[in-house]
Protein backbone atom coordinates (compact mmCIF):
# COMPACT_ATOMS: atom_id res chain seq x y z
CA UNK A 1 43.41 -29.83 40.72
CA UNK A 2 41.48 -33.25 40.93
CA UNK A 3 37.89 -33.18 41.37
CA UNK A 4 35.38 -36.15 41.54
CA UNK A 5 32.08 -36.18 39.86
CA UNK A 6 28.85 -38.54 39.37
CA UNK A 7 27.60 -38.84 35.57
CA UNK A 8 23.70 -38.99 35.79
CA UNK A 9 20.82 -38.87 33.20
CA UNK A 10 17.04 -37.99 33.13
CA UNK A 11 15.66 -39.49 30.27
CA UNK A 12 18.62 -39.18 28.19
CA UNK A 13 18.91 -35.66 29.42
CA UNK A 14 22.68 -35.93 30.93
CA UNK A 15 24.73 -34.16 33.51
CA UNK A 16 27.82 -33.79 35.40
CA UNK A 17 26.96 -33.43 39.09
CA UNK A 18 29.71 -31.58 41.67
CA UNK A 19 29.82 -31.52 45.39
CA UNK A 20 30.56 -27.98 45.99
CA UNK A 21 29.33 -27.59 50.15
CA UNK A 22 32.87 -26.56 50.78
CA UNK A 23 32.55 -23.63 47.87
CA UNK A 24 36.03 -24.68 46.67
CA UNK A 25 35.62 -24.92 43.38
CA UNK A 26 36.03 -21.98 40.94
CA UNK A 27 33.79 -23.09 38.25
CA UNK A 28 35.15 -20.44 35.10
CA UNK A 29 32.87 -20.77 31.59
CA UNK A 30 36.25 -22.04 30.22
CA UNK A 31 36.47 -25.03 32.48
CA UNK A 32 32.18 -26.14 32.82
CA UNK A 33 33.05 -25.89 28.59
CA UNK A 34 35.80 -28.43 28.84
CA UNK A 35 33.99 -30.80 31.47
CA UNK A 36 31.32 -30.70 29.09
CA UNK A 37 33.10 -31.40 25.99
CA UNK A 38 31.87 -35.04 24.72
CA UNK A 39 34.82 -35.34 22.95
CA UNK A 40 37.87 -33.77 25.15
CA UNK A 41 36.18 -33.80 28.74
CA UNK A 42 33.19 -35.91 30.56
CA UNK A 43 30.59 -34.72 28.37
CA UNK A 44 26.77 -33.64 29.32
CA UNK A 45 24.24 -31.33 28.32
CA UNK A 46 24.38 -29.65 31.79
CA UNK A 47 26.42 -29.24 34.45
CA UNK A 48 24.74 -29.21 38.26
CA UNK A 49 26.65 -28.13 41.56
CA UNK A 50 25.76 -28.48 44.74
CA UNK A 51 26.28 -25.77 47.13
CA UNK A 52 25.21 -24.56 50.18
CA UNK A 53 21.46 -22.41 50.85
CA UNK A 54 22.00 -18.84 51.23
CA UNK A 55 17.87 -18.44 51.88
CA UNK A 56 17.77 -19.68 55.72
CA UNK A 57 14.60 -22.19 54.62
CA UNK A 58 16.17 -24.57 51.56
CA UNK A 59 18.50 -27.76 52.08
CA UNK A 60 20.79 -26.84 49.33
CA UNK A 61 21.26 -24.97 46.60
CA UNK A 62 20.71 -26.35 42.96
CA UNK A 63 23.46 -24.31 40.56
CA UNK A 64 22.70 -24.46 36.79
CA UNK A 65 25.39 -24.45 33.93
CA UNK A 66 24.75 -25.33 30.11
CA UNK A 67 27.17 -26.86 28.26
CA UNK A 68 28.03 -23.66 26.85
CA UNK A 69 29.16 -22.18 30.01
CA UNK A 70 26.27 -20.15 30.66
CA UNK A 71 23.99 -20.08 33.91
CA UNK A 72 20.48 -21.80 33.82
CA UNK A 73 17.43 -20.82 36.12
CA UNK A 74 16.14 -23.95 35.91
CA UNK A 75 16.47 -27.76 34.88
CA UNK A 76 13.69 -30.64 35.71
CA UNK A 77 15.35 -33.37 34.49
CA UNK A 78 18.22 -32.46 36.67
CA UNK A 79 16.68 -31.21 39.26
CA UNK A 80 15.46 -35.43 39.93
CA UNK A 81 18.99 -36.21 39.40
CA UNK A 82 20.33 -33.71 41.60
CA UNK A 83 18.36 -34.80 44.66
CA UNK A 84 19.20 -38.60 43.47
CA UNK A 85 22.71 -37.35 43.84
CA UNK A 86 22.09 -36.43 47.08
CA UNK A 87 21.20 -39.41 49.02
CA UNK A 88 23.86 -41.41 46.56
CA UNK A 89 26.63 -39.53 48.04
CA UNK A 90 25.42 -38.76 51.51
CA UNK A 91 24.81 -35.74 51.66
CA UNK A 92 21.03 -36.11 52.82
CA UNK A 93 18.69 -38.49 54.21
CA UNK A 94 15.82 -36.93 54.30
CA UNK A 95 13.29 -38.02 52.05
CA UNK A 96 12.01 -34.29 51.21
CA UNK A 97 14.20 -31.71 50.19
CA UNK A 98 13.90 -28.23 49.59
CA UNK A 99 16.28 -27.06 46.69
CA UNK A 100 17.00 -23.05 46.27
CA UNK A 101 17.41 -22.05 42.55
CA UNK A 102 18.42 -18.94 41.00
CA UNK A 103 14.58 -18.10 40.48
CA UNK A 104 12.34 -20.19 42.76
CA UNK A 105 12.55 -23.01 45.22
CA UNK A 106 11.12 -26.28 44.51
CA UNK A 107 10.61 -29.36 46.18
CA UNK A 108 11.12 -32.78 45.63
CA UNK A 109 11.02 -36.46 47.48
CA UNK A 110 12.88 -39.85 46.59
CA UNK A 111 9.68 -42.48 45.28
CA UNK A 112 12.04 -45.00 44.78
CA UNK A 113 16.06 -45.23 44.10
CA UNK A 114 15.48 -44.31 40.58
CA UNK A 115 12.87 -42.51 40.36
CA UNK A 116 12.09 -38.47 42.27
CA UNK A 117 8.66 -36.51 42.00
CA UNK A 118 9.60 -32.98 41.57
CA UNK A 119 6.99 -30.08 42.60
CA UNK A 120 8.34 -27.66 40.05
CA UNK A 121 6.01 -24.97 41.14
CA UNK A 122 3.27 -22.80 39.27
CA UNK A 123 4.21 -21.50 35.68
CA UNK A 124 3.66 -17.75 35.15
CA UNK A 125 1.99 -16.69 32.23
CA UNK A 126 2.99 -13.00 32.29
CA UNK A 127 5.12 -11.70 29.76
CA UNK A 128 7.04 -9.76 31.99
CA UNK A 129 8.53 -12.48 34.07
CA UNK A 130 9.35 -14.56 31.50
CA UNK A 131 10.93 -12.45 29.90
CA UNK A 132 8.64 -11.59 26.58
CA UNK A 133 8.90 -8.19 24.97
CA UNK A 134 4.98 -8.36 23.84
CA UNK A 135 1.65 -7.36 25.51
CA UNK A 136 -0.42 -10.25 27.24
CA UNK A 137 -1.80 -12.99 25.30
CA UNK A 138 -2.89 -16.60 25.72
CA UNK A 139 -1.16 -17.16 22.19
CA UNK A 140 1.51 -14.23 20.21
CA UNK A 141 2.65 -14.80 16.73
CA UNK A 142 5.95 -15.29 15.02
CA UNK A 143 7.12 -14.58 11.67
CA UNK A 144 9.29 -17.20 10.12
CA UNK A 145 10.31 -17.26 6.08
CA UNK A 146 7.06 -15.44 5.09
CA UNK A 147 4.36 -17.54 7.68
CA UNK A 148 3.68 -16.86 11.16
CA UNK A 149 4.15 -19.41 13.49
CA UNK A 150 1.47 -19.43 16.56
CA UNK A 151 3.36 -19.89 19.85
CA UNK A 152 2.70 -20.11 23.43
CA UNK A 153 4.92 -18.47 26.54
CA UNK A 154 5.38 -19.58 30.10
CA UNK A 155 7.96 -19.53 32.54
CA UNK A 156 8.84 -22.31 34.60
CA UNK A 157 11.99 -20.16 36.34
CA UNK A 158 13.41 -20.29 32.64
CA UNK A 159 11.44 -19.14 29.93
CA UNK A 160 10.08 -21.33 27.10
CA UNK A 161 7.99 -20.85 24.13
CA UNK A 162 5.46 -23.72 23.67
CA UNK A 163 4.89 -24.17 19.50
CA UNK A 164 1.73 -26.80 18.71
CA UNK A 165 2.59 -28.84 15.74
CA UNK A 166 -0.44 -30.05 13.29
CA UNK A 167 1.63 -33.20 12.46
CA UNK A 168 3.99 -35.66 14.85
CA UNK A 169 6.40 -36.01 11.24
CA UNK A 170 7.72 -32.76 12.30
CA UNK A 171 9.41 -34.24 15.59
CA UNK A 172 11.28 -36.17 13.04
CA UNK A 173 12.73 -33.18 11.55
CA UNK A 174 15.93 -32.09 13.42
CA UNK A 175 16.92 -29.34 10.97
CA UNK A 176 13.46 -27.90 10.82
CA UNK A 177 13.70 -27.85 14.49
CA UNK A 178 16.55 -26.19 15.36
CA UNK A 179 15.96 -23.65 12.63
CA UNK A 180 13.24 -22.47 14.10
CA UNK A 181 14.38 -22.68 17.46
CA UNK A 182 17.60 -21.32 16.89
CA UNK A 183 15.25 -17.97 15.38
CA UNK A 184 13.34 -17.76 18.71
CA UNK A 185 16.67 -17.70 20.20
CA UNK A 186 17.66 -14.99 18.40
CA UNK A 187 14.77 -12.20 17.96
CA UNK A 188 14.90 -9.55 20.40
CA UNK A 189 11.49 -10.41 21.67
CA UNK A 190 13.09 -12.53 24.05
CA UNK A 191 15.59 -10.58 25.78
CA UNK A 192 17.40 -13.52 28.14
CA UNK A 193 16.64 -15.93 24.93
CA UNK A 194 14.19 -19.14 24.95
CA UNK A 195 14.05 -22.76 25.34
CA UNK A 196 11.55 -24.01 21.93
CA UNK A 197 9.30 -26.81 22.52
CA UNK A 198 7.61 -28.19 19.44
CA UNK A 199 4.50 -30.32 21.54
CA UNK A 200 2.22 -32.77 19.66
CA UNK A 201 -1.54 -33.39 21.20
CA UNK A 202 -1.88 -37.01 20.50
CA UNK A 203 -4.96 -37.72 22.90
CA UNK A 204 -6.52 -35.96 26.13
CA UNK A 205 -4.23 -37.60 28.21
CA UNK A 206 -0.89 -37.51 26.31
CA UNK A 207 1.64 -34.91 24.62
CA UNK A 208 4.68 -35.72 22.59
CA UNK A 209 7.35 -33.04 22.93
CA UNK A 210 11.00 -32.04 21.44
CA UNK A 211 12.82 -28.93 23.09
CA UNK A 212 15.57 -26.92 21.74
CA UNK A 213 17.13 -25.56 24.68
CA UNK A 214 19.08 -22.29 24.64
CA UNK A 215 22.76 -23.16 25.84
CA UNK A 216 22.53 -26.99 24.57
CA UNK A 217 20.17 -27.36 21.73
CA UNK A 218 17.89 -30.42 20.67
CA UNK A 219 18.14 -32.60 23.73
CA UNK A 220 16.92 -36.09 24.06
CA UNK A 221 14.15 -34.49 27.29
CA UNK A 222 13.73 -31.24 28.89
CA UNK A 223 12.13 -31.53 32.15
CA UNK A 224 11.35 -27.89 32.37
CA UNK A 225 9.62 -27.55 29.08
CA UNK A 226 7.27 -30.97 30.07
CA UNK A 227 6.20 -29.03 32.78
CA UNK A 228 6.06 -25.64 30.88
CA UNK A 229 4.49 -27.96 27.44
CA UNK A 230 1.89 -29.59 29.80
CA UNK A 231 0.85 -26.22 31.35
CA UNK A 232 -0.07 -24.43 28.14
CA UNK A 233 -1.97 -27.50 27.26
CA UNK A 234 -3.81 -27.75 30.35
CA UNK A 235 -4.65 -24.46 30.89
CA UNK A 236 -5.91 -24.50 26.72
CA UNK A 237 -8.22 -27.35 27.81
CA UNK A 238 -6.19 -29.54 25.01
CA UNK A 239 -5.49 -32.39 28.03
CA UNK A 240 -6.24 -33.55 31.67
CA UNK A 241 -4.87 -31.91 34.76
CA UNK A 242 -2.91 -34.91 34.84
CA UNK A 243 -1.00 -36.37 31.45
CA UNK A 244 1.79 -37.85 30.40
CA UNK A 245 4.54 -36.04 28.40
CA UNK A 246 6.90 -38.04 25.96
CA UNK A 247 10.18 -37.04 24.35
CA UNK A 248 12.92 -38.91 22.41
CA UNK A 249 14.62 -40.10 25.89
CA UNK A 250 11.43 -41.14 27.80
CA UNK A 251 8.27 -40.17 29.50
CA UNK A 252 7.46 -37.87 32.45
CA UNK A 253 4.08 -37.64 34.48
CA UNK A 254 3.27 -34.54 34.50
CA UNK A 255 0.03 -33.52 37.24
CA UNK A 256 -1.15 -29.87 38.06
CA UNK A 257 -2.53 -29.35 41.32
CA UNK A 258 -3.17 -26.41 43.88
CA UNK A 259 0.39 -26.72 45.14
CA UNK A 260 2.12 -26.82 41.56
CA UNK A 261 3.18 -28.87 38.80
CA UNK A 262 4.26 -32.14 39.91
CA UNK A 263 7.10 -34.08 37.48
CA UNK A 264 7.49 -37.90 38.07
CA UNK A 265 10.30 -39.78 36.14
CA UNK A 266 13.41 -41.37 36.51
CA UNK A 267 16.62 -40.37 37.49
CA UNK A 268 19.70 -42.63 36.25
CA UNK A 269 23.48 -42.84 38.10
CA UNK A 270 25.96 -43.78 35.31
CA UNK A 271 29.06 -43.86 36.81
CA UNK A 272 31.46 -41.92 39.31
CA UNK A 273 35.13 -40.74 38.36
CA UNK A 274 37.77 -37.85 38.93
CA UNK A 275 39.07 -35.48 36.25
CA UNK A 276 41.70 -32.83 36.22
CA UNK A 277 40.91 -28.99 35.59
């Protein structure tokens, strides 16, 4: 079976986007793993499918897979590129959509032809929903080769742990990185696993960020854990309501008003093509 797909990025942040209205596709974890496969198939850190709203008030809905196979709750970086995707293909000309997700509904508008403001909603704070297997606290503890590592927790529809680094050097430090990240992953205390942002305060108005995301690992931006990243920050009085978030693949502008956190940034068409699966 042929099936044609747009290649997109956010930020460096790359997917595969489908056109699944007609629900024909069978999507197994064998066949997202090939597509994704930079080497043997298309290649992308996730894979987003269009399909139609089962909640009587969204557009569409917004399906997440990771390169791995698994299913995702949430993805800002492809959450700009999926609505791109829409009005590149025709499938909607409004400027507004409303997208339904596995865990929320969020809303986003076209600013320009490359570039979507995403209002990713509220983050929740409560261990319970993100999922964290510890009592409430504005930060927990971690232990790591004989030191504890202080860590934030917030869920943005997928849960992240938000780790402030004393140094930017560290960002620097893949290995470092993903060895920690890959522990988070791990330990029991999250039960549905973690994405890992390491975020640098450089000024009142500006955060540096990497993420190791569960399902992919270090990726170049993780729209999500911005948004997730900025939150902790702002609600630690460590920046304005309103600051800008970069990561190896670009900025976002990240703001957090009454209605939610809005996420401004680009969203790039590559190229169009059919495979076989």
């Amino acid at each position: 079976m042929k099936i044609k797909f747009s290649k997109m990025h956010g930020l460096g942040n790359d997917f595969i986007i489908l056109n699944n209205l007609d629900l024909s596709l069978k999507l197994t974890r064998e066949v997202i793993q090939k597509l994704s496969d930079r080497k043997f198939g298309i290649g992308c850190d996730q894979l987003l499918v269009v399909e139609p709203a089962s909640d009587g008030l969204s557009d569409f809905f917004y399906r997440i897979y990771n390169s791995d196979g698994s299913e995702a709750g949430q993805c800002g970086n492809g959450a700009r590129c999926f609505i791109s995707f829409l009005h590149l293909q025709g499938l909607s000309n409004k400027s507004k959509v409303k997208l339904q997700t596995n865990t929320r509904v969020i809303d986003g508008q076209i600013i320009n032809p490359s570039v979507v403001e995403v209002n990713m909603g509220n983050p929740d704070f409560k261990p319970e929903n993100i999922p964290l297997n510890l009592s409430e606290a504005s930060n927990y503890e971690f232990k790591f080769d004989n030191q504890l590592i202080q860590f934030a927790a917030a869920s943005m529809g997928n849960p992240h742990a938000v780790i402030r680094i004393a140094t930017p050097e560290i960002l620097e430090d893949n290995e470092y990185m993903a060895k920690i990240g890959s522990m988070f992953q791990q330990s029991p205390i999250f039960p549905e696993s973690v994405n890992v942002n390491f975020m640098y305060v450089e000024n009142e108005g500006q955060l540096r960020l990497c993420t190791y995301e569960r399902g992919s690992g270090l990726t170049l931006a993780c729209g999500s854990g911005a948004c997730a990243t900025a939150a902790v920050a702002i609600r630690d009085g460590l920046v304005r309501q309103k600051v800008k978030v970069i990561m190896p693949g670009g900025e976002l502008q990240l703001s957090w008003t009454d209605a939610g956190l809005l996420m401004t940034g680009e969203a790039i068409h590559v190229f169009d093509g059919e495979i076989e699966i």
